[in-house]
Protein backbone atom coordinates (compact mmCIF):
# COMPACT_ATOMS: atom_id res chain seq x y z
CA UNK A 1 117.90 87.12 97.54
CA UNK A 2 114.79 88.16 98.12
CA UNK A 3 113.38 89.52 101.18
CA UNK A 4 109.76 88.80 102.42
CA UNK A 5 108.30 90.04 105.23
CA UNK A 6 106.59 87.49 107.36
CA UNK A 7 104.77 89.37 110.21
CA UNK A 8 102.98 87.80 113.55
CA UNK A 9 99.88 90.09 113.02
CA UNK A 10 97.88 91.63 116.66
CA UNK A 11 94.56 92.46 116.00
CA UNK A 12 94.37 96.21 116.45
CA UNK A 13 90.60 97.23 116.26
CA UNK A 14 91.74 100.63 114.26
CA UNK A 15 93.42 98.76 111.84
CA UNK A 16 91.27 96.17 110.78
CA UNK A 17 88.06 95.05 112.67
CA UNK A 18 87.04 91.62 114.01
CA UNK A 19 86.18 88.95 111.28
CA UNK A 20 88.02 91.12 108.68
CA UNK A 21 91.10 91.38 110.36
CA UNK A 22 90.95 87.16 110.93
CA UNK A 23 90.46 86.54 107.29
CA UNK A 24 93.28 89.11 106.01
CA UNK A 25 95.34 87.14 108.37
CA UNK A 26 94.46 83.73 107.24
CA UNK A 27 95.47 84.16 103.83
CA UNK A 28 98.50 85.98 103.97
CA UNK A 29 99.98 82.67 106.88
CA UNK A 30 98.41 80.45 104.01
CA UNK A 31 100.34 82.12 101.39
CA UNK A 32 103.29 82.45 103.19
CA UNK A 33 103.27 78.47 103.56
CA UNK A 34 102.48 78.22 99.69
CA UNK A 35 105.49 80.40 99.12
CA UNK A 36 107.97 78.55 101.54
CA UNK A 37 106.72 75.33 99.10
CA UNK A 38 107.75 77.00 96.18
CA UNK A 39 103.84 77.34 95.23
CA UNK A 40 104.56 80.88 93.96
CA UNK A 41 100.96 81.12 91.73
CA UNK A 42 99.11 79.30 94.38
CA UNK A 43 100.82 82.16 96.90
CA UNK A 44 99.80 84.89 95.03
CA UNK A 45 96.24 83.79 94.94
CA UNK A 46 95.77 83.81 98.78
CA UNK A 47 97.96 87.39 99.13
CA UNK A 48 95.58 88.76 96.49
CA UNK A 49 92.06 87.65 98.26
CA UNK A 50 93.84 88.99 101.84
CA UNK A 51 93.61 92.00 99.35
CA UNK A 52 90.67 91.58 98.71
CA UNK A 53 89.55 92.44 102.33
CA UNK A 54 92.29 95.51 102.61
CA UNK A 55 93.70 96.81 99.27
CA UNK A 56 95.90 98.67 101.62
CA UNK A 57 97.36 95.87 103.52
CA UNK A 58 101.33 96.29 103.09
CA UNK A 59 102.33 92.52 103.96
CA UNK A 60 100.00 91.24 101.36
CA UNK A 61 100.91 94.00 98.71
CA UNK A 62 104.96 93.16 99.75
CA UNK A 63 104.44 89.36 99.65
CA UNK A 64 102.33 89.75 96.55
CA UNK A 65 105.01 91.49 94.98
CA UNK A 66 107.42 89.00 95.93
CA UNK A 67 105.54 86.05 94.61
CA UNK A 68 104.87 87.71 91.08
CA UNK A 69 108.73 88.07 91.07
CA UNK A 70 109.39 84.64 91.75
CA UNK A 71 107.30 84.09 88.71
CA UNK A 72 109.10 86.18 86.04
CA UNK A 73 106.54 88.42 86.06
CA UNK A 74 109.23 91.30 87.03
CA UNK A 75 107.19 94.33 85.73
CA UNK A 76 103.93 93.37 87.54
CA UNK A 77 106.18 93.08 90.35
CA UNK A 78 107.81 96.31 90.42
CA UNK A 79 104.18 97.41 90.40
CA UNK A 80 103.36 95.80 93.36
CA UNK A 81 106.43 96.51 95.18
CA UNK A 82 106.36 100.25 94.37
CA UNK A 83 103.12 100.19 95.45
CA UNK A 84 104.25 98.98 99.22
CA UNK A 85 107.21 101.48 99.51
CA UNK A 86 104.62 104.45 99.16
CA UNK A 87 102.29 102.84 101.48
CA UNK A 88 104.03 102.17 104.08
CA UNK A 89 105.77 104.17 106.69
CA UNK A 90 108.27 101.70 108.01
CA UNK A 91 111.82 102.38 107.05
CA UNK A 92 112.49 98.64 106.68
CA UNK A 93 109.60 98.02 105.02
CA UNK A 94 110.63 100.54 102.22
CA UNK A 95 113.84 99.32 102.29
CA UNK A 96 112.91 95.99 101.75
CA UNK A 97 110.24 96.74 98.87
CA UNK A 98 113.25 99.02 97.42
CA UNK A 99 115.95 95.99 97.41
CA UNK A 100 113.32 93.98 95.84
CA UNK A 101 112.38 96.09 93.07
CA UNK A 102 116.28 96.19 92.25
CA UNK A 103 116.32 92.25 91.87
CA UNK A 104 113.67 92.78 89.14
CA UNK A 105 115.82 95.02 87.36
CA UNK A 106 118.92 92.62 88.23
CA UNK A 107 117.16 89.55 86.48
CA UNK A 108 115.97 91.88 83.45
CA UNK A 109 120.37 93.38 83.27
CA UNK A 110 118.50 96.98 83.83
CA UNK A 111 121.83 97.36 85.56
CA UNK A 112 121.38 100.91 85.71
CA UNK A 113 117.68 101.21 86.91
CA UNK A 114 119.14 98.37 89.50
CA UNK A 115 121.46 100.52 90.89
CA UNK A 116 119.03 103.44 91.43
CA UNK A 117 116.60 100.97 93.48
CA UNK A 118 119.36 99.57 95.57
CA UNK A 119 120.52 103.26 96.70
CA UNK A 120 116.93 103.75 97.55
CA UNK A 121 117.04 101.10 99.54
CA UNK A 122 120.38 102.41 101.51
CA UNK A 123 118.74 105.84 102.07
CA UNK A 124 115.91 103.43 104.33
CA UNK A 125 118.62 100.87 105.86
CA UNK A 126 122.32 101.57 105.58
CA UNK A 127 123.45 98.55 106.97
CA UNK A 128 121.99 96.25 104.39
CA UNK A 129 124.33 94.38 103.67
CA UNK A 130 122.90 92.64 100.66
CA UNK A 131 121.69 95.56 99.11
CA UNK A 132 125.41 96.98 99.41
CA UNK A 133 126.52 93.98 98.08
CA UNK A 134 124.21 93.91 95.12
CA UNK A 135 124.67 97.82 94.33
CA UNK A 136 128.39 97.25 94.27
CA UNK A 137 127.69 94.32 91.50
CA UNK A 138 125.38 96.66 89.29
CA UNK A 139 127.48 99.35 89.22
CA UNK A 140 130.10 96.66 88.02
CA UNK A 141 128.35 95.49 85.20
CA UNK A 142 126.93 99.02 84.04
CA UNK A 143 130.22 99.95 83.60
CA UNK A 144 131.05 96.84 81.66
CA UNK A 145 127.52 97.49 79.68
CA UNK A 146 128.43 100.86 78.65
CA UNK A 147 132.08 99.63 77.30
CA UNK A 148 134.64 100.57 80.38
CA UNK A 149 135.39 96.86 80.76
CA UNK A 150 138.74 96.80 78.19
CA UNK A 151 140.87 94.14 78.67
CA UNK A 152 139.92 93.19 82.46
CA UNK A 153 136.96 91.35 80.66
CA UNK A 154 138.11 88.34 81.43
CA UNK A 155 139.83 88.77 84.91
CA UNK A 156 135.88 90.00 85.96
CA UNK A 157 134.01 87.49 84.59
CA UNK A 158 136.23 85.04 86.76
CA UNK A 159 135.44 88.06 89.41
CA UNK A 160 131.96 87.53 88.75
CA UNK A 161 131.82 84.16 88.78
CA UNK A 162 132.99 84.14 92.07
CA UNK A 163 131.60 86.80 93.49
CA UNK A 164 127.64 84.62 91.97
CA UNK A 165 129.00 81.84 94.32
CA UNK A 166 129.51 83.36 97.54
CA UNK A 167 126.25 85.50 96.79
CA UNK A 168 124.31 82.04 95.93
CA UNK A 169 125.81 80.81 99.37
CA UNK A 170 125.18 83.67 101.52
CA UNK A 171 121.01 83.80 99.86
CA UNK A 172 121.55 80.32 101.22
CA UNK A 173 123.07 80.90 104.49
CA UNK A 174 120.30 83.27 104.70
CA UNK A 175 117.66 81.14 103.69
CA UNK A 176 118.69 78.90 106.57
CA UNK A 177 118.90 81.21 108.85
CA UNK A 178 115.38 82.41 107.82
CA UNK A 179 114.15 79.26 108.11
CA UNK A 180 115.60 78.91 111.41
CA UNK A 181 114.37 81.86 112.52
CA UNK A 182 110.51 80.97 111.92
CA UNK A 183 110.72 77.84 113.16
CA UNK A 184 111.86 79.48 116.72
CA UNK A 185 109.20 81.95 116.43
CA UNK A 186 106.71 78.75 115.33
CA UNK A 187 108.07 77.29 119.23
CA UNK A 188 107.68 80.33 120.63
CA UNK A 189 103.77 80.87 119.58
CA UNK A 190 103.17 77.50 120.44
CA UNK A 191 104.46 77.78 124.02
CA UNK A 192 102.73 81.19 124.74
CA UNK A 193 99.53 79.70 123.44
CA UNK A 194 99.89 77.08 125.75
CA UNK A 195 100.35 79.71 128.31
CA UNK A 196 97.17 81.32 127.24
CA UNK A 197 95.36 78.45 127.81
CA UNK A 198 96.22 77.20 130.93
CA UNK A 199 95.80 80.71 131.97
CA UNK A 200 92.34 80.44 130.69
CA UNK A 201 91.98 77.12 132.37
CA UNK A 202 92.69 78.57 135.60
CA UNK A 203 91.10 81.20 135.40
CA UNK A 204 88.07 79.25 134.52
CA UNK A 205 88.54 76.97 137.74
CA UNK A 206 88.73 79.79 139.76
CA UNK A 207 85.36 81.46 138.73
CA UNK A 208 83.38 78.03 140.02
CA UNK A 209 81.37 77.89 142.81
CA UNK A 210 83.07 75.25 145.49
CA UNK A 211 80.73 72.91 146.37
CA UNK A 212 79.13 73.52 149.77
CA UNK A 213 81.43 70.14 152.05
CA UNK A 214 78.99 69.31 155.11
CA UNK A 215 80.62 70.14 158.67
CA UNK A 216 81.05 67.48 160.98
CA UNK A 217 79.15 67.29 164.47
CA UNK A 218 80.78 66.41 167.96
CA UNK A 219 79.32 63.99 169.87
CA UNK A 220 77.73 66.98 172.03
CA UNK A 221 76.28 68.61 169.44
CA UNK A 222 74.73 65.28 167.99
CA UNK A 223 73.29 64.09 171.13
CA UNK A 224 71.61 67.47 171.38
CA UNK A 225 70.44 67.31 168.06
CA UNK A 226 69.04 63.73 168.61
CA UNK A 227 67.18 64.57 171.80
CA UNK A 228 66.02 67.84 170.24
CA UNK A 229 64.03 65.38 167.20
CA UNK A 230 63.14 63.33 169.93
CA UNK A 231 61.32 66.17 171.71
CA UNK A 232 59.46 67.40 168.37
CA UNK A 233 58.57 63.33 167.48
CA UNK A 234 56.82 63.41 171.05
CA UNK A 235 55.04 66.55 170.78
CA UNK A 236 53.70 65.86 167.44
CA UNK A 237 52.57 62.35 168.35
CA UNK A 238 50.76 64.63 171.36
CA UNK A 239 48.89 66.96 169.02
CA UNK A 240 47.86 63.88 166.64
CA UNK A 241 46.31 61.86 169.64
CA UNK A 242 44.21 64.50 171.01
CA UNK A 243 42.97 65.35 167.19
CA UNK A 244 41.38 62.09 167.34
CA UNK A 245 40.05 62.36 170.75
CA UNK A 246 41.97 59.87 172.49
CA UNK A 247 42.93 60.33 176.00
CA UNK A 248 45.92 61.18 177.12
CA UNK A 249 47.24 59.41 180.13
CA UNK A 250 48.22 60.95 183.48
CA UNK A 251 49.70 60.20 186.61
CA UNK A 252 47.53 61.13 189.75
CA UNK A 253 49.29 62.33 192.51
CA UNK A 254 48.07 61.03 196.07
């Protein structure tokens, strides 16, 4: 089985900046989704132009590696994979590279170069199970390769056998679980985004202006405000009339 890393990438500004960062990102979910397909080439295409934008970027260079591996292309692989181990300071992350360089040598029945990858890969994690698993089978059939086998040939290759049939179901119990496992992370992502945004949204509503509501008047207040206009009409109607020289009427007292 192989192991790929998969990682939910945060933008950290000393790591990569802005656009760059977006793009690097982009490719390697893109190839990832090629890769889940089965679309090894088309996978490695999109981990190579993430890079493109960061020769230096370890889940490109692991996935990469992985990919090239899933093509046959075991010593380009190895390349690749060594490549990751040295760059990266994560323990799992070498771990992981290390296991995977084993499989290489597993497919090519470099049983004992296989066996020198998987300890590597115990030094960084272990409790890997699989790699325990597939160190134990390596050292197995270097022995066998270098003539120790005798008459128990036949007793281990029904050994073997059965031992390649749990293996093929626990890479598929695995592969399951995998699959599982990013489809609850998918739900997950979804339902913080969704957070985000209504967040966002509220946040949004809250920066508005409120719209000015008009205050309602008591009957007091109106009348007053009435015989106030009523007042200004009058005097206004005053100053007109005597700007046209008509006279203004008075009462005479006797």
């Amino acid at each position: 089985m192989m192991k790929r890393i998969c990682y939910i990438l945060i933008p950290v500004a000393c790591i990569l900046a802005g656009s760059l960062h977006a793009q690097t990102n982009k490719y390697v979910r893109e190839g990832n989704k090629l890769y889940d397909q089965k679309k090894y080439k088309e996978a490695a295409a999109d981990y190579q132009k993430a890079l493109q934008k960061n020769p230096n970027y370890v889940p490109g260079l692991f996935n990469l590696g992985n990919s090239l591996y899933q093509q046959k292309q075991f010593e380009a692989a190895r390349k690749v994979l060594s490549a990751t181990a040295k760059k990266t300071q994560d323990k799992g992350g070498k771990a992981g590279a290390n296991y995977n360089i084993g499989n290489t040598y597993m497919a090519e029945q470099k049983w004992e170069d296989a066996v020198n990858a998987y300890k590597q890969a115990l030094r960084n994690n272990p409790q890997d199970a699989d790699a325990k698993y597939n160190l134990s089978y390596a050292l197995e059939m270097m022995k066998k390769q270098q003539g120790g086998g005798g008459k128990n040939n036949d007793k281990n290759k029904d050994k073997n056998k059965d031992q390649d049939k749990n293996k093929d179901q626990q890479n598929k119990d695995n592969k399951d679980k995998n699959k599982q496992d990013q489809q609850n992370k998918d739900q997950d992502n979804k339902q913080d985004k969704d957070k985000d945004q209504q967040k966002k949204d509220q946040q949004d509503k809250d920066q508005q202006h409120p719209q000015s509501q008009p205050s309602k008047l008591s009957k007091q207040q109106a009348d007053q405000l009435l015989n106030a206009l009523q007042q200004e009409e009058k005097k206004l109607q005053d100053k007109m009339q005597k700007a046209k020289g008509v006279p203004v009427k008075t009462e005479k007292d006797w």
